[in-house]
N, C-alpha and C. Protein backbone atom coordinates (compact mmCIF):
# COMPACT_ATOMS: atom_id res chain seq x y z
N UNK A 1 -87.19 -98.84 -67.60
CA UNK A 1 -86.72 -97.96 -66.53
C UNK A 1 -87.57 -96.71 -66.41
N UNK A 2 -88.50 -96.62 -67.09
CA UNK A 2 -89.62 -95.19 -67.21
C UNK A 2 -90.28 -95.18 -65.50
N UNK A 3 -90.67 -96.24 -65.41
CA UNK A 3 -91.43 -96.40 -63.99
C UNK A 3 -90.85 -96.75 -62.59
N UNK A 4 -89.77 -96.77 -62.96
CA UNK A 4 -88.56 -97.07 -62.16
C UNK A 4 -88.00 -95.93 -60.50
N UNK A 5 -88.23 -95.77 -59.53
CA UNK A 5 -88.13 -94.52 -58.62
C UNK A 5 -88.17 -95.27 -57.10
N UNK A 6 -88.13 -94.36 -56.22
CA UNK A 6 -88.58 -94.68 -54.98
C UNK A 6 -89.63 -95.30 -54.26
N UNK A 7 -90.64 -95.12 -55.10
CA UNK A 7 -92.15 -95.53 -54.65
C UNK A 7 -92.97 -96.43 -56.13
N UNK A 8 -92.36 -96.57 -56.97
CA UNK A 8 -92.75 -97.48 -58.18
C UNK A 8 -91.49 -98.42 -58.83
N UNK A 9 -92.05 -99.24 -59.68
CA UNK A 9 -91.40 -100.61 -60.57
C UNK A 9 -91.93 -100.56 -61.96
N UNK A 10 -91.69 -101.00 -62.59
CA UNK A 10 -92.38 -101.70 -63.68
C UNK A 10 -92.21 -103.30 -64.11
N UNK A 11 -91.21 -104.06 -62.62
CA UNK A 11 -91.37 -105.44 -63.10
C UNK A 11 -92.23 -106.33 -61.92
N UNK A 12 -92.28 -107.22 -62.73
CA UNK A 12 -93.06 -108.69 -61.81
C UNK A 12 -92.38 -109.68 -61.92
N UNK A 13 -92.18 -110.56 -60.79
CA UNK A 13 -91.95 -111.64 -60.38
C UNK A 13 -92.11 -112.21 -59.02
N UNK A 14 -92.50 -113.55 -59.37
CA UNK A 14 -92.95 -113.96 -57.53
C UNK A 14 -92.05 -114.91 -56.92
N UNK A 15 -92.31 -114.75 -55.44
CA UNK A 15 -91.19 -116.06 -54.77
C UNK A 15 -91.49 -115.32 -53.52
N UNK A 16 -91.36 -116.51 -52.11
CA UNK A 16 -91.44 -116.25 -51.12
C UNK A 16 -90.55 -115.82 -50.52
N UNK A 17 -90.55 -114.09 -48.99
CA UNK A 17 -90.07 -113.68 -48.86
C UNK A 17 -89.62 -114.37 -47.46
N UNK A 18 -88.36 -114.38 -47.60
CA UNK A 18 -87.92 -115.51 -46.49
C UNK A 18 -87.50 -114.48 -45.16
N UNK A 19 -87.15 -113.19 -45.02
CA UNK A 19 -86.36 -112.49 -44.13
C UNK A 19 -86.78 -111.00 -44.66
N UNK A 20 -87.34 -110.27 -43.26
CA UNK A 20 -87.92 -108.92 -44.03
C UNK A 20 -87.45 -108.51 -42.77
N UNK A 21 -86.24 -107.21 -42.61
CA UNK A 21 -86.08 -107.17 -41.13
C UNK A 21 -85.65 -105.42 -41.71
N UNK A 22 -86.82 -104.99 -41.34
CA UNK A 22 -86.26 -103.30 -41.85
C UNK A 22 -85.70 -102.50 -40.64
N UNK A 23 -84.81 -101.59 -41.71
CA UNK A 23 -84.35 -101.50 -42.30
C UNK A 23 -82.84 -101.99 -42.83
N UNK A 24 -82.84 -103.06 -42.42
CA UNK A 24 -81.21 -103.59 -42.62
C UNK A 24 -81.15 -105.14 -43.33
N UNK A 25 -82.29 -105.81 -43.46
CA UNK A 25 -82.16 -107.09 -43.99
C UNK A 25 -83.24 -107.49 -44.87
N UNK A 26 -83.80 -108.01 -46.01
CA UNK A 26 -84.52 -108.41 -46.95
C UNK A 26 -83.95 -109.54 -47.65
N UNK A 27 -84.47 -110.75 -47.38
CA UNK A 27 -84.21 -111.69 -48.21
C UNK A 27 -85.28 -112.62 -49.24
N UNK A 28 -85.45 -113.07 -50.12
CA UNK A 28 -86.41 -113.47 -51.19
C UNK A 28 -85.64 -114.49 -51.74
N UNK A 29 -86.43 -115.48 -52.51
CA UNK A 29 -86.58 -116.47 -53.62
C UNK A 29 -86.82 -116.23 -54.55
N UNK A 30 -86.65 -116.58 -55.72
CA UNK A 30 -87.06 -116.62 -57.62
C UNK A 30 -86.40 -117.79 -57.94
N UNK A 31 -87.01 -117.62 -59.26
CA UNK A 31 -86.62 -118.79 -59.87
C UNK A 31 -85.90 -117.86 -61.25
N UNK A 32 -84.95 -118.79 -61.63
CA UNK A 32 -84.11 -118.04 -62.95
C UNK A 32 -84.79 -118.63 -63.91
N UNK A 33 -84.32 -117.72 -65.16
CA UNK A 33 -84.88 -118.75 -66.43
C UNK A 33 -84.67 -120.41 -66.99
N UNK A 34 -84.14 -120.68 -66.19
CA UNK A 34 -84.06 -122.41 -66.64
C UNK A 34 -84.43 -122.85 -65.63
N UNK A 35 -85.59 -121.90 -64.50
CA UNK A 35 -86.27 -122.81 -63.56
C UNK A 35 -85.28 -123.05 -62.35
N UNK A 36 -84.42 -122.88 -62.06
CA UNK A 36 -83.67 -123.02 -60.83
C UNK A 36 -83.93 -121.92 -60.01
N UNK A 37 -84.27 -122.35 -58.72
CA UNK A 37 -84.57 -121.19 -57.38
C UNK A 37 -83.63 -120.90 -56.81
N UNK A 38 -82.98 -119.19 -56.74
CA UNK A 38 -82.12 -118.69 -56.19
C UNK A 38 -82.53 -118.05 -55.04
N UNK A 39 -81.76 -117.37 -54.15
CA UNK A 39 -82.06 -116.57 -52.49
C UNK A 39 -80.83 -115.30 -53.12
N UNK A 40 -81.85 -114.53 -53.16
CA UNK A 40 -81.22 -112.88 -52.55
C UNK A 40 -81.54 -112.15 -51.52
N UNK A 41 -80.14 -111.67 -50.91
CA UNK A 41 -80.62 -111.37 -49.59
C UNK A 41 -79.29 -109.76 -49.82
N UNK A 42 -80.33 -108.90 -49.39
CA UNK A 42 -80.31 -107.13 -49.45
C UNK A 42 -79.43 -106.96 -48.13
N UNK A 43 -78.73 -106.71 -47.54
CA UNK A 43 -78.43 -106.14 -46.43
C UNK A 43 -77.82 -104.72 -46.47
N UNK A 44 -78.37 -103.67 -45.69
CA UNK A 44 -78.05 -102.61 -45.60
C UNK A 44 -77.39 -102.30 -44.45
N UNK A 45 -76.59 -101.31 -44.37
CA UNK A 45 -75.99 -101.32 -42.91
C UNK A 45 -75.16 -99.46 -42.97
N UNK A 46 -75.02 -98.79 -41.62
CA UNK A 46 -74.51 -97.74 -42.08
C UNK A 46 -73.00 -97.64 -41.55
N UNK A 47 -72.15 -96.39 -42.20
CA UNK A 47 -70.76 -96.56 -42.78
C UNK A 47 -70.47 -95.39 -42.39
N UNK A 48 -69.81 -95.23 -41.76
CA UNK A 48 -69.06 -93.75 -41.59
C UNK A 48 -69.79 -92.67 -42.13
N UNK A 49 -71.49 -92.71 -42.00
CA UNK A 49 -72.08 -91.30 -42.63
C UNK A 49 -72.79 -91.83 -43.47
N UNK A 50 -72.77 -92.83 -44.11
CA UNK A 50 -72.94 -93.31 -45.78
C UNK A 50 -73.55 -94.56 -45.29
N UNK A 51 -74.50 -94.90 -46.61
CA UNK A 51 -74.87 -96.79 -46.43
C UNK A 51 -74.55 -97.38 -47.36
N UNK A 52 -74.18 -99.04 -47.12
CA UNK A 52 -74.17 -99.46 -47.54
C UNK A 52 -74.51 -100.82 -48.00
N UNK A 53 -74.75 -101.20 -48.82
CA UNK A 53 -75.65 -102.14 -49.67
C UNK A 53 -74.95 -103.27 -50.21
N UNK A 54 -75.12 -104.21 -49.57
CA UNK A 54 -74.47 -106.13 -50.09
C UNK A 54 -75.71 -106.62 -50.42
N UNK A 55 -75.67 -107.05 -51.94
CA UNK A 55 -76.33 -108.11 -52.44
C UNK A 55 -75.82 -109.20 -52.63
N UNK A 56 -76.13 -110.22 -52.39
CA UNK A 56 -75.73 -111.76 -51.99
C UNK A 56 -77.12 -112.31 -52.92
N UNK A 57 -76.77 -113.47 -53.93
CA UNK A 57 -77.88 -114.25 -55.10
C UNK A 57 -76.69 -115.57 -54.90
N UNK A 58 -77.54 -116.90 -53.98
CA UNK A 58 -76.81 -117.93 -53.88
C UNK A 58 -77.84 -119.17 -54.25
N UNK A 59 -77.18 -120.37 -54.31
CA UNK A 59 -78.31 -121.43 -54.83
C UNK A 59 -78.31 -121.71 -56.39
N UNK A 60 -77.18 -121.13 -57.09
CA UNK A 60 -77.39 -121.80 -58.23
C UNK A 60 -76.31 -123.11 -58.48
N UNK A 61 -76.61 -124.12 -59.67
CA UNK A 61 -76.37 -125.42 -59.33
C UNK A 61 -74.74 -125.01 -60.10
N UNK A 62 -73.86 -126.21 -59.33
CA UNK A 62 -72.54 -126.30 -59.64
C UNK A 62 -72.58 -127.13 -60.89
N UNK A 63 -72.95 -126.54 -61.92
CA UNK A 63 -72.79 -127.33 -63.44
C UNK A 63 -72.47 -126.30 -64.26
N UNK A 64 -72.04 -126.42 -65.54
CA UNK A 64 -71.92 -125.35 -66.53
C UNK A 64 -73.09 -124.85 -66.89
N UNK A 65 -74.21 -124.70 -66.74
CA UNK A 65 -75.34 -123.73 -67.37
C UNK A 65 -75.41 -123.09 -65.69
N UNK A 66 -75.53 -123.43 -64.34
CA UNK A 66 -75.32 -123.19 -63.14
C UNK A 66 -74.31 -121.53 -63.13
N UNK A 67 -72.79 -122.16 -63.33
CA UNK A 67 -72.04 -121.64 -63.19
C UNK A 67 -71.66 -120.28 -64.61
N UNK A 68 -72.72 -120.52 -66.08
CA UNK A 68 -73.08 -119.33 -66.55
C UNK A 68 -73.98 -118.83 -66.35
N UNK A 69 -75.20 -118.88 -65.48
CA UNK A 69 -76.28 -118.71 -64.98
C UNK A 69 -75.51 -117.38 -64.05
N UNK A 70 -74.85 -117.77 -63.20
CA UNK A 70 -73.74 -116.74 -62.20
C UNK A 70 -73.35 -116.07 -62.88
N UNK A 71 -72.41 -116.18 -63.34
CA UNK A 71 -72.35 -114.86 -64.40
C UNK A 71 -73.03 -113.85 -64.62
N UNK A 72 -74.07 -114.53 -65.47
CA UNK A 72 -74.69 -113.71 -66.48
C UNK A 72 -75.56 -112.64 -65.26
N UNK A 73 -75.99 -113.27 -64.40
CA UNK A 73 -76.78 -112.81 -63.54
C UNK A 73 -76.17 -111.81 -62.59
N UNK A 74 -75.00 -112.22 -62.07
CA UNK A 74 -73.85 -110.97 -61.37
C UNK A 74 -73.77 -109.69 -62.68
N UNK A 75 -73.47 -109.74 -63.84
CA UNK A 75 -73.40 -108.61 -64.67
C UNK A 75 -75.04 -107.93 -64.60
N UNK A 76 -75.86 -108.76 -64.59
CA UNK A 76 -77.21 -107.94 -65.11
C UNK A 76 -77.49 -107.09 -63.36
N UNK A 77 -76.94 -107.38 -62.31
CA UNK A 77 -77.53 -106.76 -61.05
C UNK A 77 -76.17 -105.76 -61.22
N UNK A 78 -75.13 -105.63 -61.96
CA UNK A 78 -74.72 -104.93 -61.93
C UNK A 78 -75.00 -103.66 -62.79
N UNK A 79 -75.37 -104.20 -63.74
CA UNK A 79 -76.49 -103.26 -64.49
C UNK A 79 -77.12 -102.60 -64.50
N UNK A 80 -78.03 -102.90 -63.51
CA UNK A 80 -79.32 -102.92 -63.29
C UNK A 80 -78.84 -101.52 -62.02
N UNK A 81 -77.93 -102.43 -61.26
CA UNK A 81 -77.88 -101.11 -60.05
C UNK A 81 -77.31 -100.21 -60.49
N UNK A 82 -76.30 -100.10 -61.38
CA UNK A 82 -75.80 -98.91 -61.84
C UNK A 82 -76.53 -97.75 -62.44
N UNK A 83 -77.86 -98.24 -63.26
CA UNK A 83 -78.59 -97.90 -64.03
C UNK A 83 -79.66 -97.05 -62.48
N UNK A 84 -79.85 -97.81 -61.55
CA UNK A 84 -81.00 -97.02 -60.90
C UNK A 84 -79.75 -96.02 -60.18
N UNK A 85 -78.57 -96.18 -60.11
CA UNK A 85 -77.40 -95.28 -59.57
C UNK A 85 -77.85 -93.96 -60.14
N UNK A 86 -77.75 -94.22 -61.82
CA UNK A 86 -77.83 -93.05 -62.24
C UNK A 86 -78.88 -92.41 -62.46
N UNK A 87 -80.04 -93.33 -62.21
CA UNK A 87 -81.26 -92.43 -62.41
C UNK A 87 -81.70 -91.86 -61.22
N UNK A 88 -81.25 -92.11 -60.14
CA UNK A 88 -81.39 -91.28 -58.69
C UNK A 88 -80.45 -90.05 -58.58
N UNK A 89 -79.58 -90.12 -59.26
CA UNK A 89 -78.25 -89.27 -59.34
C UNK A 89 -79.10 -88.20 -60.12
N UNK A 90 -79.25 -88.02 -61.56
CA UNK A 90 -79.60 -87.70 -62.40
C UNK A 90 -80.99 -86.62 -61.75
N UNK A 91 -81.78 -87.74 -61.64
CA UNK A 91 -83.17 -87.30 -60.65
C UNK A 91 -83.01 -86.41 -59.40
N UNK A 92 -82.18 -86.90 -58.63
CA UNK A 92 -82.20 -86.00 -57.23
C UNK A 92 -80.47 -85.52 -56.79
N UNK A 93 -79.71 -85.91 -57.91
CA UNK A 93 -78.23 -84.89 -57.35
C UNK A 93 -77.86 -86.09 -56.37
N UNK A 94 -78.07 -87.26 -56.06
CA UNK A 94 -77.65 -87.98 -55.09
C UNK A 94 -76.46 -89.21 -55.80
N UNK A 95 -75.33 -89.02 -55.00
CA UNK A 95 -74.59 -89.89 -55.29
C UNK A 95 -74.26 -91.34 -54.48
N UNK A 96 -73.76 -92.46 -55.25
CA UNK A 96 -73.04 -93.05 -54.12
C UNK A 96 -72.13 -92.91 -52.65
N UNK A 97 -71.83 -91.51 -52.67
CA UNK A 97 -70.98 -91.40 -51.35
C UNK A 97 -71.39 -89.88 -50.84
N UNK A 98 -72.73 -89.22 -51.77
CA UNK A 98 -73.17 -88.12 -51.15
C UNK A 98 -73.74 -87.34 -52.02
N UNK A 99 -74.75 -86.49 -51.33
CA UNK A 99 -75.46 -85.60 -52.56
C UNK A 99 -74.34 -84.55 -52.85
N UNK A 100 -75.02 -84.58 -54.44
CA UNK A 100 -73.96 -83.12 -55.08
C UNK A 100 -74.26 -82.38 -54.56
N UNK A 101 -73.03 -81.66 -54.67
CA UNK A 101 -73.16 -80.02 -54.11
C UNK A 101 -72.69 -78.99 -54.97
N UNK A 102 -73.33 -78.06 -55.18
CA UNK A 102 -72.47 -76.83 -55.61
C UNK A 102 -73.25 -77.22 -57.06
């Protein structure tokens, strides 16, 4: 998470980008670790003042490594976003429903 911000990453992975419709839609391919190709698709949209952000990760297989594959993978984007939550928060005073004040 060191390289982690608005304008940088520090990860790699490839897959073709199926839907790039800025600013409100981004969708992509990967493959998970046991090789199965999933579709995430970003949609942004605005909210009474505020935006907001649906991530959708569909395409994994209806079997038991499939269906812990889901799992495991819903907790880590939850993770993951919480984690850049707080490092934007932290970084620039910006919250989920508004910059701090005061």
């Amino acid at each position: 998470w060191l390289k982690w911000g608005p304008d940088r990453t520090d990860g790699e992975i490839s897959g073709p980008v199926l839907e790039a419709e800025r600013p409100r839609r981004y969708v992509f391919q990967w493959n998970d670790h046991l090789g199965d190709r999933t579709t995430v698709a970003f949609a942004i949209e605005p909210r009474d003042g505020e935006t907001l952000v649906t991530v959708t990760e569909t395409g994994y297989p209806d079997t038991p490594d499939g269906r812990w594959q889901f799992m495991d993978c819903a907790v880590r984007w939850g993770e993951a976003l919480a984690l850049l939550k707080l490092k934007f928060w932290l970084e620039h005073r910006v919250r989920a429903y508004g910059p701090v004040t005061g």
